[in-house]
Protein backbone atom coordinates (compact mmCIF):
# COMPACT_ATOMS: atom_id res chain seq x y z
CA UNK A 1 0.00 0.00 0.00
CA UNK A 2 1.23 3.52 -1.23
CA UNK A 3 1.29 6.46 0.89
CA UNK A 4 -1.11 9.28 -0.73
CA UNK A 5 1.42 11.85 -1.43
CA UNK A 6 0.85 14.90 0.88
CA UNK A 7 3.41 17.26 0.77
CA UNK A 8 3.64 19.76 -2.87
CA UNK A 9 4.64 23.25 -4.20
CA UNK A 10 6.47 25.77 -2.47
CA UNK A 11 6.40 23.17 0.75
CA UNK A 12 8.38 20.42 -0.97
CA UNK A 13 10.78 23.34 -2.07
CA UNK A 14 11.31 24.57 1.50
CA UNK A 15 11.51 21.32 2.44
CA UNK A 16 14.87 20.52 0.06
CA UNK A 17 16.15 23.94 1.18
CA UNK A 18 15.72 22.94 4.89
CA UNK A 19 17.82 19.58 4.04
CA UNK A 20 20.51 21.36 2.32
CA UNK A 21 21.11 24.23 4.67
CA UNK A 22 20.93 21.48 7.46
CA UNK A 23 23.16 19.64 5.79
CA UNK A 24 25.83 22.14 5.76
CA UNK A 25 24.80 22.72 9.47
CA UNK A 26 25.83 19.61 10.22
CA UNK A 27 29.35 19.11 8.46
CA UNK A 28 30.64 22.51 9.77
CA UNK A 29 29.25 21.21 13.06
CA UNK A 30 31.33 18.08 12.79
CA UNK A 31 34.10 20.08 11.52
CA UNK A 32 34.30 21.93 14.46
CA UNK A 33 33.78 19.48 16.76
CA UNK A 34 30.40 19.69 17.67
CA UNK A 35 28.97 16.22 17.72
CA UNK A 36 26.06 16.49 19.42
CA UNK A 37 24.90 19.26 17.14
CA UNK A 38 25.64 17.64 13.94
CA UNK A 39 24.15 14.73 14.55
CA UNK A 40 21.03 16.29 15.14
CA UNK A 41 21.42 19.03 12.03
CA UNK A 42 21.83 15.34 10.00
CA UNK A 43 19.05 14.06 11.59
CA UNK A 44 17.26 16.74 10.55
CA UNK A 45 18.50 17.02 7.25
CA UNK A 46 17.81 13.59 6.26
CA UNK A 47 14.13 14.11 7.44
CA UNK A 48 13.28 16.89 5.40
CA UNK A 49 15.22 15.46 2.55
CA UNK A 50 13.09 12.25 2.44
CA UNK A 51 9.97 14.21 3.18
CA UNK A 52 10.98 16.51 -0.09
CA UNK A 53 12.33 13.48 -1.85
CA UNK A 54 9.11 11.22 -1.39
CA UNK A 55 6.07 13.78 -1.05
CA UNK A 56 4.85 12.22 2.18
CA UNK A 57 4.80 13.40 5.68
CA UNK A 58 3.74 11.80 8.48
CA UNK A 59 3.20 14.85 10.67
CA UNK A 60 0.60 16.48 7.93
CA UNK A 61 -1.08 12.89 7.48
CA UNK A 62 -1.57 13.18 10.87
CA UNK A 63 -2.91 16.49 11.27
CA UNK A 64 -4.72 16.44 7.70
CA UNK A 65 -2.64 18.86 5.95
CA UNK A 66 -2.27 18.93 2.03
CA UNK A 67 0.00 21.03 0.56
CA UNK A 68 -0.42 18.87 -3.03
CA UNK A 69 -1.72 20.58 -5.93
CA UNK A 70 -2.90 17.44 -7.13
């Protein structure tokens, strides 16, 4: 069964921003360091990237949110 795709627009383009600013969150973070915080920056990053990446989002599916066009 196939997750009804939730997540569209300028939302899924946010969404890929978020990941790729996190992203460099987190290597400067590990760069300096900082484990803790770039752990969670990656965590973070690879959220938002999947949620970009696949359309779905658990947190809107659960509150009933559509940001599709479709």
């Amino acid at each position: 069964m196939e997750p009804d795709s939730n997540v569209g627009g300028i939302d899924r383009l946010l969404r890929a921003l978020g990941a790729v600013l996190l992203s460099i969150v987190a290597v400067r973070a590990l760069i300096a360091g900082q484990r803790s915080k770039g752990l969670l920056a990656g965590i973070g990053a690879v959220g938002l990237g999947f949620n970009a990446t696949t359309c779905v989002c658990g947190l809107n599916a659960a509150l009933g949110i559509d940001t599709n066009e479709e």
